[in-house]
Protein backbone atom coordinates (compact mmCIF):
# COMPACT_ATOMS: atom_id res chain seq x y z
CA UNK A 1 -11.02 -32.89 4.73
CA UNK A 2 -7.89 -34.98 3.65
CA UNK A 3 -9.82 -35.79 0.11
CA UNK A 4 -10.63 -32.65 -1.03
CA UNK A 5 -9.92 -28.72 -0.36
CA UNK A 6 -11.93 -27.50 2.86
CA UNK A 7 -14.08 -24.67 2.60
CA UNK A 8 -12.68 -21.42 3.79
CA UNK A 9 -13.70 -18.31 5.38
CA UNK A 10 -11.50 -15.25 4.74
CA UNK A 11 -11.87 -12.76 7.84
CA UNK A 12 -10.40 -8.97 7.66
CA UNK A 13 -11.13 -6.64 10.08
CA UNK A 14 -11.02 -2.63 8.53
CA UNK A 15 -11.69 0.42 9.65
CA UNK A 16 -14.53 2.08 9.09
CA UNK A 17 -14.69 4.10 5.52
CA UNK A 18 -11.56 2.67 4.29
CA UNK A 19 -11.63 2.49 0.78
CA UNK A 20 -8.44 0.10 -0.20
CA UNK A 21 -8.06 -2.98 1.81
CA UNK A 22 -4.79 -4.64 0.30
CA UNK A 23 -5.73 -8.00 1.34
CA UNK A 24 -8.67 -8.59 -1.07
CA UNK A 25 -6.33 -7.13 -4.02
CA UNK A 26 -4.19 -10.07 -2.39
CA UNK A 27 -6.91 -12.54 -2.14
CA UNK A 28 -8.20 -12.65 -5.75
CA UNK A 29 -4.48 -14.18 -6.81
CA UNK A 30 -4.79 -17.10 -4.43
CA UNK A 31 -4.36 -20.65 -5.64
CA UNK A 32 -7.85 -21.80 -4.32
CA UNK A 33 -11.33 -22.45 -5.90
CA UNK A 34 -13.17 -19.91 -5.71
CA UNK A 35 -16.37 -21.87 -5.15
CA UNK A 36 -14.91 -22.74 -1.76
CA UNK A 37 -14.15 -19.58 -0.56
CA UNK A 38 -16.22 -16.77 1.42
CA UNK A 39 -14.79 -13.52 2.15
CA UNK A 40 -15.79 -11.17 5.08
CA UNK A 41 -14.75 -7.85 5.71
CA UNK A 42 -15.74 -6.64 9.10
CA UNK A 43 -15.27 -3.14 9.91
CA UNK A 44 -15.41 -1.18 13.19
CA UNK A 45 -13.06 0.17 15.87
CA UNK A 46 -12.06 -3.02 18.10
CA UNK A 47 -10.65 -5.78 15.72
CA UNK A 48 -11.09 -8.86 18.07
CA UNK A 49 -14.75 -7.62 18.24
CA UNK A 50 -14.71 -7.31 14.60
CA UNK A 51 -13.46 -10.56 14.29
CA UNK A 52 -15.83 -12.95 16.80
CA UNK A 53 -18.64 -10.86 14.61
CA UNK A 54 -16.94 -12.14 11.56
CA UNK A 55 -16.61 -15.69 12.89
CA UNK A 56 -20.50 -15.95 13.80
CA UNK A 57 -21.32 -15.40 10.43
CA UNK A 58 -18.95 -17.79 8.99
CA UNK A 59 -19.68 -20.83 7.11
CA UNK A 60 -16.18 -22.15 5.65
CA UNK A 61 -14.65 -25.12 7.39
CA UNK A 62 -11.80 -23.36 8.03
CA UNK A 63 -10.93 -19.51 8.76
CA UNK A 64 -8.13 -17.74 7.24
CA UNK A 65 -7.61 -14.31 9.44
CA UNK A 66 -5.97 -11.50 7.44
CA UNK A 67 -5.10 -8.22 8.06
CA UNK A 68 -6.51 -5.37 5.93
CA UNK A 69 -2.70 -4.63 4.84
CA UNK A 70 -1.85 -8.41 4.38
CA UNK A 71 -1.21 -9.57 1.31
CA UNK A 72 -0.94 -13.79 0.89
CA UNK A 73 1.47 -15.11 -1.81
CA UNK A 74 -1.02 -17.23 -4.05
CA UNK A 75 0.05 -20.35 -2.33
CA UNK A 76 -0.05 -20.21 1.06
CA UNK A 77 -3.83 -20.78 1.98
CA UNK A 78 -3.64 -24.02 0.06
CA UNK A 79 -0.54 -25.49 1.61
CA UNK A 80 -1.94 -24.13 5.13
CA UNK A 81 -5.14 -26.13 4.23
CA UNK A 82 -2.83 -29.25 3.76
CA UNK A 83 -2.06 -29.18 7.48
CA UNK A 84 -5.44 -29.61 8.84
CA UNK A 85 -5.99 -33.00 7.48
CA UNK A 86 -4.45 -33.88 10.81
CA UNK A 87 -7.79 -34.07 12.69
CA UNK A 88 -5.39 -32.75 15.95
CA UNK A 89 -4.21 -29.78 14.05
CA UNK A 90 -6.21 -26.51 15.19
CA UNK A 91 -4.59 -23.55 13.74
CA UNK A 92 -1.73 -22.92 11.28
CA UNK A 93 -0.02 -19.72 10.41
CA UNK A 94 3.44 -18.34 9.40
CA UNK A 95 5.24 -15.33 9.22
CA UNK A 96 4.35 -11.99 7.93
CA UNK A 97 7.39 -10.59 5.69
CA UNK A 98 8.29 -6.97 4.76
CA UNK A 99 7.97 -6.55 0.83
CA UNK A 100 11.23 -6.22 -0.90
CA UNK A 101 10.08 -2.39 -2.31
CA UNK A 102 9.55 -1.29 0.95
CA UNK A 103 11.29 2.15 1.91
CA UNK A 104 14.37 1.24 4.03
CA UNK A 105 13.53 2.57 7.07
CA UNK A 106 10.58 0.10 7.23
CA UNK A 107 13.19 -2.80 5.87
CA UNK A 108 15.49 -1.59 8.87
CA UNK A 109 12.22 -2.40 11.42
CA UNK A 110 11.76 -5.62 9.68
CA UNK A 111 15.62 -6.52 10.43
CA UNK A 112 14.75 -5.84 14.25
CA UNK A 113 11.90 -8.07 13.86
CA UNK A 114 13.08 -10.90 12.38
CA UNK A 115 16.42 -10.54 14.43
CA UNK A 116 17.37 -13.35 17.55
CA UNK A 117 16.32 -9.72 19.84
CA UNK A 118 12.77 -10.88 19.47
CA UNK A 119 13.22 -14.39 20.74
CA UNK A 120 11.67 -17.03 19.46
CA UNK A 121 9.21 -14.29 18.16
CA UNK A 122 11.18 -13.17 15.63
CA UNK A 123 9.64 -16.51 13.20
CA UNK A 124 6.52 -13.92 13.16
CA UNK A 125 8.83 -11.88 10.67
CA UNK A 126 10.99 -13.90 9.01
CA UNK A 127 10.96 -17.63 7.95
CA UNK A 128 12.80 -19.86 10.42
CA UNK A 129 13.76 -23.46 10.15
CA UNK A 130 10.63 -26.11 9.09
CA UNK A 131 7.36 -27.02 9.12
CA UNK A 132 6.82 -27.93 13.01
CA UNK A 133 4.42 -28.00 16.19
CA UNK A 134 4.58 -24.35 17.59
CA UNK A 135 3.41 -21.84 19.99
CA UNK A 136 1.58 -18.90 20.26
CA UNK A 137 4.67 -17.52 20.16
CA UNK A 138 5.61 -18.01 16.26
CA UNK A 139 2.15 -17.19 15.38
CA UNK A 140 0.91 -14.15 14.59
CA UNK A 141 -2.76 -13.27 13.74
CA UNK A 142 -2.56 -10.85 10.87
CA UNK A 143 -1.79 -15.06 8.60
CA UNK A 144 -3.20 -17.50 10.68
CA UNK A 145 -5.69 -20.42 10.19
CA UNK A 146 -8.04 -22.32 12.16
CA UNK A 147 -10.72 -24.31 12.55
CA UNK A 148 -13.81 -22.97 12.83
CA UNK A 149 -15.45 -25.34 15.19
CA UNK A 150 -12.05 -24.37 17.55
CA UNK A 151 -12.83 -21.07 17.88
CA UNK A 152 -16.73 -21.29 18.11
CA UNK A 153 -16.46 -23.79 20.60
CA UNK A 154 -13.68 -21.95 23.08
CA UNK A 155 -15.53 -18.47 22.38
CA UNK A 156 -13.97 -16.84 19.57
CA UNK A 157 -10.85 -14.40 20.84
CA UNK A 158 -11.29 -12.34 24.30
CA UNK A 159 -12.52 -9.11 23.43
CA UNK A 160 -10.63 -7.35 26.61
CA UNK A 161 -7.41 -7.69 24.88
CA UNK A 162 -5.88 -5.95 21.84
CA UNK A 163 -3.44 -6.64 21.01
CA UNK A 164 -2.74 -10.67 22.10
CA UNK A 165 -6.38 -11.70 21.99
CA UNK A 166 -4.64 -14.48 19.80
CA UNK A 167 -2.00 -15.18 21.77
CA UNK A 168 -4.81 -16.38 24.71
CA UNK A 169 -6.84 -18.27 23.07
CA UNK A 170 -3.64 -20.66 21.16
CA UNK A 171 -2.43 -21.11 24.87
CA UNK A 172 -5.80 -22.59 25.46
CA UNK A 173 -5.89 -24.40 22.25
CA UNK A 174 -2.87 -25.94 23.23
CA UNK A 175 -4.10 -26.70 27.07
CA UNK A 176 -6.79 -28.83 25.48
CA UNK A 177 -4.16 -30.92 23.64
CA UNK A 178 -5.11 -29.00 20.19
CA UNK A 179 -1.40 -28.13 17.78
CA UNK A 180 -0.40 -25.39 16.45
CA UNK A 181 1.70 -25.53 13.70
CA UNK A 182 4.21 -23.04 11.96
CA UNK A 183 4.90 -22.94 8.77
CA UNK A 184 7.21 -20.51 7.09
CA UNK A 185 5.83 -20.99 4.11
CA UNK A 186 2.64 -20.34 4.60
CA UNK A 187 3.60 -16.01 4.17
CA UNK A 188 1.85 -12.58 3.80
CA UNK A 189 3.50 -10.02 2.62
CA UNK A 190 3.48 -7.24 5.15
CA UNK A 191 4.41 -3.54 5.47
CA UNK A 192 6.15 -2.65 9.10
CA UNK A 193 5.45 0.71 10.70
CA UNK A 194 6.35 3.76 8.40
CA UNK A 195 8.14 5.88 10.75
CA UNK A 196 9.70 5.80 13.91
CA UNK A 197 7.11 7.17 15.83
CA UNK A 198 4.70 4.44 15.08
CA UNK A 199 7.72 1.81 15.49
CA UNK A 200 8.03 2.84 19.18
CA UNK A 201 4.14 3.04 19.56
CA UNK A 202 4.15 -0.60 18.48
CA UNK A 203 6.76 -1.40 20.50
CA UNK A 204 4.78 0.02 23.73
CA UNK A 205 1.52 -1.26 22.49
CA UNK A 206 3.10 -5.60 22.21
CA UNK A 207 4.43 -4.62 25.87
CA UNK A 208 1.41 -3.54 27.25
CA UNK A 209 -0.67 -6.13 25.48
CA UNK A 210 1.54 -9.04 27.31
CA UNK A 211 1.42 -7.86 30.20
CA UNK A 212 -2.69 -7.31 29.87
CA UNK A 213 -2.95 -11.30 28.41
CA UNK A 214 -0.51 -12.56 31.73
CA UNK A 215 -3.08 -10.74 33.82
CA UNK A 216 -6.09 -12.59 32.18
CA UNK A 217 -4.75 -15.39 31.23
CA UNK A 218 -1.13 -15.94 33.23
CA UNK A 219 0.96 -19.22 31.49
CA UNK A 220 4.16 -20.21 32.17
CA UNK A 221 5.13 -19.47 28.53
CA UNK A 222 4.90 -15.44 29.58
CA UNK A 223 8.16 -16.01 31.95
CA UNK A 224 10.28 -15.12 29.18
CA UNK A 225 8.48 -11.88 28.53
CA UNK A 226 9.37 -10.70 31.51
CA UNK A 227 13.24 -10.19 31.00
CA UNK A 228 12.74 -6.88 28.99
CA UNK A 229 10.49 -5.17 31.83
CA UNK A 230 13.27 -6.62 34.79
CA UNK A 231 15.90 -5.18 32.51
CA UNK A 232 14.36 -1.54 32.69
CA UNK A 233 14.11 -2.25 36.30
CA UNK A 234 17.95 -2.58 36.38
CA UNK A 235 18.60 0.10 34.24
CA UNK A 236 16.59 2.33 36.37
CA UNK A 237 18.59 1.09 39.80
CA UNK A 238 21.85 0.67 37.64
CA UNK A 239 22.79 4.59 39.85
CA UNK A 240 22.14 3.16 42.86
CA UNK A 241 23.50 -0.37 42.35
CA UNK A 242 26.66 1.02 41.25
CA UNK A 243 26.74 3.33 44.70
CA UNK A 244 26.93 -0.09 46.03
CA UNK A 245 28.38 -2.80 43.95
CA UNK A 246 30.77 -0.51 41.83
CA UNK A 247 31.86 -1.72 38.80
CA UNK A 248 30.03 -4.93 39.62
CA UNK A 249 27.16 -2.95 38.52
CA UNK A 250 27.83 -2.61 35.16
CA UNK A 251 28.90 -6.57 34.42
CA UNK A 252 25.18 -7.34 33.31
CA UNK A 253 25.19 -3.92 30.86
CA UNK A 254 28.17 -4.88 29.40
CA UNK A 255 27.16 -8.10 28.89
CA UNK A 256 23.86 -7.25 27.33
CA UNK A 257 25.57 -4.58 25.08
CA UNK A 258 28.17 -7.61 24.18
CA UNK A 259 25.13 -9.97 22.68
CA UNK A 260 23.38 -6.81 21.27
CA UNK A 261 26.86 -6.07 19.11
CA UNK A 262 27.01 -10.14 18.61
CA UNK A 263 23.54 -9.95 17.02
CA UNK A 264 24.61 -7.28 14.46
CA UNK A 265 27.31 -9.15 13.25
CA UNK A 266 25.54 -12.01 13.14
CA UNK A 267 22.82 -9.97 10.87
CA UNK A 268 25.43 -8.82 8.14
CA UNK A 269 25.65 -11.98 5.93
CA UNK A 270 22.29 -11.70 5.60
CA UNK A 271 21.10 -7.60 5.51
CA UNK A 272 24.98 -5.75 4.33
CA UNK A 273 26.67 -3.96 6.62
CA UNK A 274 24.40 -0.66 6.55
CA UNK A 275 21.38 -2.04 7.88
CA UNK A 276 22.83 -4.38 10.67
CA UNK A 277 24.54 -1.61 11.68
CA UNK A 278 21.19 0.82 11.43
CA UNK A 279 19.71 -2.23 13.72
CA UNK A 280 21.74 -2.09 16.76
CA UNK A 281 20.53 0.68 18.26
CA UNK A 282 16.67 -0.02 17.03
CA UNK A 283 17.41 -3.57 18.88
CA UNK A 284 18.50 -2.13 22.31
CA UNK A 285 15.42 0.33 22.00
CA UNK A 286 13.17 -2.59 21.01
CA UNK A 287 13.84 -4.13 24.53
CA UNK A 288 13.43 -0.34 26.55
CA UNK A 289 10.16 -0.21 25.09
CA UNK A 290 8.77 -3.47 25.34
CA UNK A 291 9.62 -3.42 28.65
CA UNK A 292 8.08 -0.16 29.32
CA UNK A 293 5.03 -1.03 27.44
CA UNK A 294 5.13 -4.18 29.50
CA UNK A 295 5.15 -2.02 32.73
CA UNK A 296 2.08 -0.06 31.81
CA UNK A 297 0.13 -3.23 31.13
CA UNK A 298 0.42 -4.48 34.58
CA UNK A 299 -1.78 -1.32 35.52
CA UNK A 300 -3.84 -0.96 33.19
CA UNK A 301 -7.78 -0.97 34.06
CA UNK A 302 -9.41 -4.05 32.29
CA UNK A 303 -12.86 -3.82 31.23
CA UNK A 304 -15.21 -7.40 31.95
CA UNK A 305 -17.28 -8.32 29.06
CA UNK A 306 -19.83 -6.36 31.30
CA UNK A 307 -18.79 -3.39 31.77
CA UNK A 308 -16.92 -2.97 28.15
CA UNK A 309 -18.59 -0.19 25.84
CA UNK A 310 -20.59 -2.04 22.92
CA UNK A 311 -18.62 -1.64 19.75
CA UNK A 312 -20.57 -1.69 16.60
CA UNK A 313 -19.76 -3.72 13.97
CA UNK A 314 -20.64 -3.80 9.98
CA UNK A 315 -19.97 -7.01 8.04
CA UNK A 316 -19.62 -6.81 4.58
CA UNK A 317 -19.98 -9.97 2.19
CA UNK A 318 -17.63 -9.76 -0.53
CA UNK A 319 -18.48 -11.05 -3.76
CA UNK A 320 -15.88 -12.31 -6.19
């Protein structure tokens, strides 16, 4: 694989009857042989089913997993393919960034995003520091890479969990000595949610999937996930804690509020005054709702591969 340009697989889960998928309007501009690529668009209601259908049918030495509304700049699949000449490397991936034209409500989300309030999460949406050894939490599956002998050997992705199917199987990659590596500029081109109704959805729906994953799959890496759910705790008791602390209470609000309004001025250099500002109060509501979201996960009822319904699945061989 380090003499020549490994065959690829290009996976991308739909919906059933959609007509425009934006990724393969993305795909025919890429900087890579044709003759080496295969393209499969799987459609059906339950992606990470979609997806292990996709992967059983695959025949590229690699797998690039796209989103239907991911669009690759032309280089990025051949300067992720340049990483796996490292016979230890078992996935790649970078970060998914909101397109310049975007209305600027959906710009505002992607300044949440890409913010320090996400963590070390927040090189998912924006491009931070250098190419480097990662974690599943840079990575993000809507532009990631792998082998394909990694994922039929561990299983392909755990079809109880959507979202953070990925997220499970890197932490196992990564048990088995395998690397992950981030780099940020290996992009996609990526539209946030279009309204704040579907922001906050999201927002529930990465809470509740992390809290589903620790249940399945419980790491040490998932400790830091659960600061936004113990800060909803404390906002619920904040009444009762101030009945008995007093103003003691409040220290750990006022310090959170102190590094929320430390983040927006941090964020004006970069995004003007207007949208840090618009920010601060998305980044304070990013945490409720994570949290939240995170809550609901831990009591959730998870299907085993048993008793999950059967989810059918159409793959589609796209010709160039």
């Amino acid at each position: 694989m380090s003499n020549r340009l490994p065959t690829v697989t290009i996976i991308i889960p739909a919906r059933p009857g959609e007509s425009r998928i934006q990724a393969l309007e993305a795909v025919g501009a890429l900087d890579y042989p044709r003759t080496r690529l295969e393209m499969i668009v799987a459609r059906g209601k339950q992606p990470s089913v979609q997806r292990n259908a996709a992967i059983k049918a695959a025949h590229g030495e690699l797998i690039y997993f796209l989103d239907d509304d991911a669009r690759p700049t032309p280089e990025s699949l051949r300067r992720a393919a340049t990483h796996f000449a490292d016979a230890g490397v078992k996935m790649v991936g970078g970060p998914n960034l909101c397109p310049k034209d975007a209305p600027w409500i959906e710009q505002l989300f992607a300044v949440v995003l890409g913010s320090f309030a996400l963590g070390p999460s927040r090189a998912r949406y924006a491009q931070v520091g250098q190419v480097r050894q990662s974690s599943e939490k840079e990575l993000i599956l809507c532009n990631l890479v792998a082998r394909r002998e990694t994922m039929t050997e561990l299983g392909g992705f755990d079809e109880s969990l959507y979202p953070n199917e990925e997220n499970a199987l890197m932490d196992d990659i990564q048990k088995r000595g395998g690397k992950l590596i981030y780099d940020p500029n290996v992009i996609v081109e990526r539209r946030p949610r279009p309204t704040l109704r579907a922001f906050v959805k999201m927002l529930l729906t990465y809470g509740r999937g992390r809290a589903e994953q620790f249940r399945l799959h419980p790491t040490l890496g998932s400790a830091l996930n659960f600061v936004p759910p113990l800060f909803c705790l404390y906002l619920i008791a904040l009444p009762v804690l101030g009945a008995l602390m007093e103003w003691l209470a409040v220290v750990p609000l006022v310090a959170y509020l102190l590094g929320v309004l430390g983040q927006t001025l941090i964020l004006i250099p970069r995004h003007g005054v207007a949208r840090s500002i618009g920010a601060l109060p998305l980044i304070a509501l990013t945490h409720v709702l994570y949290g939240l979201g995170f809550w609901r996960g831990l009591f959730t009822k998870l299907h085993s591969k048993a008793t999950r319904p059967l989810v059918e699945v159409v793959l589609e061989q796209v010709r160039w």
